[in-house]
Protein backbone atom coordinates (compact mmCIF):
# COMPACT_ATOMS: atom_id res chain seq x y z
CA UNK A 1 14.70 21.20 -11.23
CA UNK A 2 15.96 18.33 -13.23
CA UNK A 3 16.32 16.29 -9.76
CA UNK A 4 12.42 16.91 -8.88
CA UNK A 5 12.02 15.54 -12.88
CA UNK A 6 13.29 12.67 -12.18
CA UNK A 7 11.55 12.05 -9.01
CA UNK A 8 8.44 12.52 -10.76
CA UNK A 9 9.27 10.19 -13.04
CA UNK A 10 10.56 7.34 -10.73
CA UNK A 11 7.32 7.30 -8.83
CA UNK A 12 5.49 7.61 -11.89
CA UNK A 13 7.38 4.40 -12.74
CA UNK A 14 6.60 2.98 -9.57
CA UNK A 15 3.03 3.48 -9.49
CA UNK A 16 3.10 1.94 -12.86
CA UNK A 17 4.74 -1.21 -11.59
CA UNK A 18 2.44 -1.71 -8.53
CA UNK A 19 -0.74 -1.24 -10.44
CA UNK A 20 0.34 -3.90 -12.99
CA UNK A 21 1.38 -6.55 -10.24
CA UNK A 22 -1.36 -5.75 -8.77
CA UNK A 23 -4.15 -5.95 -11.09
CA UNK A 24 -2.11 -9.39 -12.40
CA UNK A 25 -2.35 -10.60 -9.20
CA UNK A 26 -6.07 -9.93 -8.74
CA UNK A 27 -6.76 -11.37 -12.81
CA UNK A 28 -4.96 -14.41 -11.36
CA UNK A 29 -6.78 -14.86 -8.34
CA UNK A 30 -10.18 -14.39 -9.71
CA UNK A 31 -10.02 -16.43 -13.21
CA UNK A 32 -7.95 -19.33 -11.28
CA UNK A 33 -7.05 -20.71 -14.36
CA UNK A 34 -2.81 -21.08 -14.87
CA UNK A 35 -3.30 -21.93 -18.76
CA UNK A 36 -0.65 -19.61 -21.01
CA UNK A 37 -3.34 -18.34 -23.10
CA UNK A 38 -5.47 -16.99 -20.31
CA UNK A 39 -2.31 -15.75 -18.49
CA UNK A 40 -0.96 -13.98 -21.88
CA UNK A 41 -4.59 -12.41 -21.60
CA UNK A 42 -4.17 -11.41 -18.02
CA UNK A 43 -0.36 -9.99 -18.58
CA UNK A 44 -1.93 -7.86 -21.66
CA UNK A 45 -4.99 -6.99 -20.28
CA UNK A 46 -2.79 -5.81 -16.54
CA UNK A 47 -0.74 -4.17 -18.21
CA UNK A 48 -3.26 -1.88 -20.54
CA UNK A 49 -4.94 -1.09 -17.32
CA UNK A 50 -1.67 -0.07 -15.48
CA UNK A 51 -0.71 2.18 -18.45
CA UNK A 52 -3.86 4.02 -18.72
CA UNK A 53 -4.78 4.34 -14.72
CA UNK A 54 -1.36 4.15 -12.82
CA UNK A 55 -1.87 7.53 -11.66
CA UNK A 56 -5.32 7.05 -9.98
CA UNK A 57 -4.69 4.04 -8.02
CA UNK A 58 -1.07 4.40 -6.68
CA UNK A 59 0.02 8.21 -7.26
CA UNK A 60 3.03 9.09 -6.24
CA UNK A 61 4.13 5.66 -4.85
CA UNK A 62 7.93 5.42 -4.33
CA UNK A 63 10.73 2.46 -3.24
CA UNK A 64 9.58 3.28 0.66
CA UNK A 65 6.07 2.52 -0.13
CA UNK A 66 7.01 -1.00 -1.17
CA UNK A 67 9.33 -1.53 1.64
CA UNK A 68 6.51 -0.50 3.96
CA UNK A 69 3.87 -2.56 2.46
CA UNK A 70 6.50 -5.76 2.46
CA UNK A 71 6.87 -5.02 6.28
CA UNK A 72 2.97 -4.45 7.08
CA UNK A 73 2.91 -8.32 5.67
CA UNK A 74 5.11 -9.50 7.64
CA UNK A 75 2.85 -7.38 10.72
CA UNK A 76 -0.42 -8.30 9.82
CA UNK A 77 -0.24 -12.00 10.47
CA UNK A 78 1.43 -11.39 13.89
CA UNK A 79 -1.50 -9.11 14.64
CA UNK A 80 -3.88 -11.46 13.81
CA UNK A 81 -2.34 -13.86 15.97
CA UNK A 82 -2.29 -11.36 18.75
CA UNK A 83 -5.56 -10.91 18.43
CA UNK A 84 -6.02 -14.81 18.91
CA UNK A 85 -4.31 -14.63 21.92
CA UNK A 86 -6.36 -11.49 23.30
CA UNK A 87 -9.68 -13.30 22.43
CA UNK A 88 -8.90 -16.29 24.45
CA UNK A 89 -7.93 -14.30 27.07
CA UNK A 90 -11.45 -12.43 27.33
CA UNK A 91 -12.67 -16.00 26.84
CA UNK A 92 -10.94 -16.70 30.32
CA UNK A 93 -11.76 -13.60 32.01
CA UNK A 94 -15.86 -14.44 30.86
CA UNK A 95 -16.59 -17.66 32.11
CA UNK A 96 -13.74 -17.44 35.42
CA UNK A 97 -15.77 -18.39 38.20
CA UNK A 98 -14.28 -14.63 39.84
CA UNK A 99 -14.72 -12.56 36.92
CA UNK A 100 -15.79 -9.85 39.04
CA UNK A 101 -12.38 -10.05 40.65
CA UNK A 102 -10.36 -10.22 37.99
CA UNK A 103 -12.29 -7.56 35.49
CA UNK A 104 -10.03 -4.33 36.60
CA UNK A 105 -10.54 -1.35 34.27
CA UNK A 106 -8.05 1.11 33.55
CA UNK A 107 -7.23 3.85 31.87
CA UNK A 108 -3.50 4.58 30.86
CA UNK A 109 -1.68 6.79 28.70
CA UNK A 110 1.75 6.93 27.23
CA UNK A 111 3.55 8.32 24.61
CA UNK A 112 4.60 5.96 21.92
CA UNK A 113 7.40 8.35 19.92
CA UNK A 114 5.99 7.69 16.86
CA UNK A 115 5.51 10.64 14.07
CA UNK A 116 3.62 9.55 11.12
CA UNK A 117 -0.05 10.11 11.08
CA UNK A 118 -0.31 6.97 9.57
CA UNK A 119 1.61 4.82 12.22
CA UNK A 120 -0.29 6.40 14.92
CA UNK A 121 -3.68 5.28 13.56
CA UNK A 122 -2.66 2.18 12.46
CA UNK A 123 -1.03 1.56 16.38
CA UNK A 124 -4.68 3.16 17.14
CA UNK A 125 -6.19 0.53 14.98
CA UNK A 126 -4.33 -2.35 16.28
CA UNK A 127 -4.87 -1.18 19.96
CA UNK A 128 -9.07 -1.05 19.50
CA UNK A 129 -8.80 -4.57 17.28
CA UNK A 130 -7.17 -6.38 20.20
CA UNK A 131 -10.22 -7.59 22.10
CA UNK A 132 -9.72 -6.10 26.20
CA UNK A 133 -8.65 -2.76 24.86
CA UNK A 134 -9.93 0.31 23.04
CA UNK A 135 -7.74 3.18 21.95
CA UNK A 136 -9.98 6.26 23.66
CA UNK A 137 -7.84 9.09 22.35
CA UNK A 138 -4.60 9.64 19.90
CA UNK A 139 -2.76 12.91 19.14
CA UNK A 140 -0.81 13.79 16.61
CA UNK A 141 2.01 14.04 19.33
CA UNK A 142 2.15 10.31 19.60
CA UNK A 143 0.16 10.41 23.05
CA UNK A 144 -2.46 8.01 23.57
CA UNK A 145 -5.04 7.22 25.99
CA UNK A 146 -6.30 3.55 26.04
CA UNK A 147 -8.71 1.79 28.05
CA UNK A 148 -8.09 -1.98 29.31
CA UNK A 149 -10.12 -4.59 31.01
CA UNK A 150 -7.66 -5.91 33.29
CA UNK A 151 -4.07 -5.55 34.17
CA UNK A 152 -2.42 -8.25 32.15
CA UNK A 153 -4.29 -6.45 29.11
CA UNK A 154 -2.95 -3.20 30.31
CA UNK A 155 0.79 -4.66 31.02
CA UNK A 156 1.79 -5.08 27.12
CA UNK A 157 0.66 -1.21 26.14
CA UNK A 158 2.53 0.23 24.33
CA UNK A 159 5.04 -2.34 24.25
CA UNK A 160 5.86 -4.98 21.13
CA UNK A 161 2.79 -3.81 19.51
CA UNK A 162 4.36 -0.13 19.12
CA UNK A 163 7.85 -1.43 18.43
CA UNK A 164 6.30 -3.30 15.48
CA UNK A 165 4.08 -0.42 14.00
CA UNK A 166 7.53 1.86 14.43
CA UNK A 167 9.40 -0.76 12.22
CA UNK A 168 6.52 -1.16 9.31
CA UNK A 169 6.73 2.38 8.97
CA UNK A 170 10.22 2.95 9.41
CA UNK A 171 10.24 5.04 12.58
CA UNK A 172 12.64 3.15 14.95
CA UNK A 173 13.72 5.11 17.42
């Protein structure tokens, strides 16, 4: 009993900590002034707001949560960059003299090990923002079904993407 006590506690500390930082954060980034005054103001006024709604915004949050939303940082740029890559791609494939010839849909499925509800759609997610794919169907199982617009768009499923999803959320195999 006193265990679960203090593990209500902890992520009530937690949650407090995240909401502050994060509402600073946000005062910072929309006043854009650095002057100690205002910044006194924004410590104050963050931490009045994190005191009072902590539980609303991040119930429940814990040390994992912030390790997993330190690693989805360090994702979301290489995503974005993949996504780069997969646009110029399509580019290619468009305007190819033989795009007839080289457009080859497919269908595939695989399983991709991964648990978490949450790491499944986000892999889902990923998959569907990559332009030349579209996740079709996900299961709670980890199975997917994707469609592709070529082979070499087909080729990298599930591959790094999964891998990286697996580590954000902590479920290397």
């Amino acid at each position: 009993m006193q265990q679960k006590e203090n593990e209500k506690k902890q992520a009530g500390f937690f949650s407090f900590i995240i909401t502050f930082v994060f509402m600073f954060v946000t005062w910072i980034i929309l006043s854009g002034y650095f002057e100690p005054l205002l910044l006194g103001l924004g410590v104050v006024s963050s931490l009045a707001i994190a005191w009072f709604f902590h539980d609303l915004l991040f119930a429940g949050a814990t040390v994992q949560d912030i390790k997993v939303f330190f690693r989805f940082c360090q994702y979301a740029p290489w995503l974005i960059l993949e996504i780069i890559k997969a646009n110029f791609h399509l580019l290619f494939l468009v305007f190819h003299p033989r795009m007839h010839q080289l457009i080859d849909p497919h269908i595939i499925q695989f399983q991709t090990g991964l648990k978490s509800d949450i790491a499944i759609t986000t892999l889902a997610n990923a998959i569907t923002l990559t332009p030349g794919t579209v996740t079709i169907t996900a299961n709670a199982e980890g199975g997917f079904r994707v469609h592709a617009i070529d082979r070499q768009s087909a080729q990298g499923l599930p591959g790094v993407m999964r891998d990286r999803v697996a580590h954000v959320f902590g479920e290397n195999r």
